[in-house]
C-alpha atoms as a PDB file:
ATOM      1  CA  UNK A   1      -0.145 -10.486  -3.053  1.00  0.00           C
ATOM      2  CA  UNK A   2       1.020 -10.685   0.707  1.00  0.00           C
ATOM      3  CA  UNK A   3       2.250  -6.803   1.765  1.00  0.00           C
ATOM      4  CA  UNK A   4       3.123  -4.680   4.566  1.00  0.00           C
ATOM      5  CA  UNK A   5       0.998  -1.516   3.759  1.00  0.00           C
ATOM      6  CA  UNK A   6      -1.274  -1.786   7.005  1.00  0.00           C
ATOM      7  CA  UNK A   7       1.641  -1.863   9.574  1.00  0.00           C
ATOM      8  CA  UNK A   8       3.705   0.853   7.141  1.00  0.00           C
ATOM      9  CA  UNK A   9       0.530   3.015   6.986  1.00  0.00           C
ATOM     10  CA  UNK A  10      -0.705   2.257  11.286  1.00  0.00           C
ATOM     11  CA  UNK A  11       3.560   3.445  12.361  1.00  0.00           C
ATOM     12  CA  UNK A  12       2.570   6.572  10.837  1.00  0.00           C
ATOM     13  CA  UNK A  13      -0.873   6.808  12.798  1.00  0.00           C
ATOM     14  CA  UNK A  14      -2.831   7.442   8.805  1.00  0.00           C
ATOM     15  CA  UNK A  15      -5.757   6.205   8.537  1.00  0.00           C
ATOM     16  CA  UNK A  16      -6.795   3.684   5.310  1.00  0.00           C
ATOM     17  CA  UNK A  17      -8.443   7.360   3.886  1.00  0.00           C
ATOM     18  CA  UNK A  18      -5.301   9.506   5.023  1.00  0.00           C
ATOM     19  CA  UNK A  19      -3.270   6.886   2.696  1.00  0.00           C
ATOM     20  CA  UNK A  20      -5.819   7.145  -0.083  1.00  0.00           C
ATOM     21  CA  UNK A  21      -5.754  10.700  -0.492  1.00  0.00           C
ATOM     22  CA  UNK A  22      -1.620  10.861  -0.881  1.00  0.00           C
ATOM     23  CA  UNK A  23      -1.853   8.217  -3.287  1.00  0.00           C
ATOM     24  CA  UNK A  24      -4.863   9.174  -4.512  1.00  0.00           C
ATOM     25  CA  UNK A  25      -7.290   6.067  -4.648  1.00  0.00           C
ATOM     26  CA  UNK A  26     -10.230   5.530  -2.417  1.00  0.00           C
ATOM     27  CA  UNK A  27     -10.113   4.588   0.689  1.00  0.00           C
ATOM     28  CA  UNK A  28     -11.857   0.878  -0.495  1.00  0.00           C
ATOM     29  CA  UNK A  29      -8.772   0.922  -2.608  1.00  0.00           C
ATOM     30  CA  UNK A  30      -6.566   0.953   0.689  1.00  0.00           C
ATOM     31  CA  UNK A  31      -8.580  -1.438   2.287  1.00  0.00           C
ATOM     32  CA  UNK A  32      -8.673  -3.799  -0.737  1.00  0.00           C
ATOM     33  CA  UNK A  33      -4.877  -3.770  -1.023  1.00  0.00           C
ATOM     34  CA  UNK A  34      -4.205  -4.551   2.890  1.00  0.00           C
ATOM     35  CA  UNK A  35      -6.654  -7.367   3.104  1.00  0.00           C
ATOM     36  CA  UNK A  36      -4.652  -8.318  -0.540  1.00  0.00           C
ATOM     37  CA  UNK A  37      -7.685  -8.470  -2.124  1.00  0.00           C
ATOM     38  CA  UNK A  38      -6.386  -6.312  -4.987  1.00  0.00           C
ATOM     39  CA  UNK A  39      -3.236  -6.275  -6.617  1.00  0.00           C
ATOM     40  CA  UNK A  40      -2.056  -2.232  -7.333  1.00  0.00           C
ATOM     41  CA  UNK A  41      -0.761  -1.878 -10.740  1.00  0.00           C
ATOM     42  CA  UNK A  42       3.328  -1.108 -10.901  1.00  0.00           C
ATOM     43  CA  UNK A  43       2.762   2.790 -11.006  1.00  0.00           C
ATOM     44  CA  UNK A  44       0.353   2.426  -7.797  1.00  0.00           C
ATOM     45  CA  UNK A  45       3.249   0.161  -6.037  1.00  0.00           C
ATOM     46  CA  UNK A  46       5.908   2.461  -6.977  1.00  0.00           C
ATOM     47  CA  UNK A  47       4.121   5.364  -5.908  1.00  0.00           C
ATOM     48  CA  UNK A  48       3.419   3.381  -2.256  1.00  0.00           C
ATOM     49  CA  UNK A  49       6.826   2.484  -2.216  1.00  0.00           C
ATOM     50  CA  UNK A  50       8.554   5.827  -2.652  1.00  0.00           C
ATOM     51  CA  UNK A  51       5.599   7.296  -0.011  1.00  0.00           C
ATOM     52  CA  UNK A  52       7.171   4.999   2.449  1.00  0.00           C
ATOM     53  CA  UNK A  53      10.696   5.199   1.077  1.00  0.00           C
ATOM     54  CA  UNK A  54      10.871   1.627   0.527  1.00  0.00           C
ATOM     55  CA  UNK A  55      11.719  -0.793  -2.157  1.00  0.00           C
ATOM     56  CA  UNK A  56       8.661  -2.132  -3.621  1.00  0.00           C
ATOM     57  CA  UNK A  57      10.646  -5.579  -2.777  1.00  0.00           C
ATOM     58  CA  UNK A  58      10.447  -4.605   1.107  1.00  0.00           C
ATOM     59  CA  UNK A  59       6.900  -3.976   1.247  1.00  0.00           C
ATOM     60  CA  UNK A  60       5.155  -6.592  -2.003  1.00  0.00           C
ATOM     61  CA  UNK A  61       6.130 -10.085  -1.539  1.00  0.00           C
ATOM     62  CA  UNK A  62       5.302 -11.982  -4.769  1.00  0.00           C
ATOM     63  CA  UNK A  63       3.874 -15.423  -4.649  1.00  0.00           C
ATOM     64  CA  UNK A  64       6.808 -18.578  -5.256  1.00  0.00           C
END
């Protein structure tokens, strides 16, 4: 699933473990979800979502 977490998470200078620890996965868990090689379950995407004070829509684009 294409997303915007790596340029939401580089505009506030965090690094991939910064991000993990305030939404408490790993760090591979970052890494894994900006390289969209892992999908976050709904309660991990609303938690990123309302961390960047986003819509989930504005930051997860679903695939057509």
């Amino acid at each position: 699933m294409k997303n915007s977490i790596r340029n939401l998470r580089s505009a506030r200078g965090w690094s991939q473990a910064v991000l993990g620890e305030k939404l408490d996965v790993s760090r591979q868990t970052v890494n894994a979800l900006e390289t969209e090689r892992y999908d976050p379950s709904l309660p991990l995407a609303f938690k990123i979502a309302k961390l960047f004070g986003k819509p989930i829509e504005e930051i997860f684009e679903g695939e057509e």
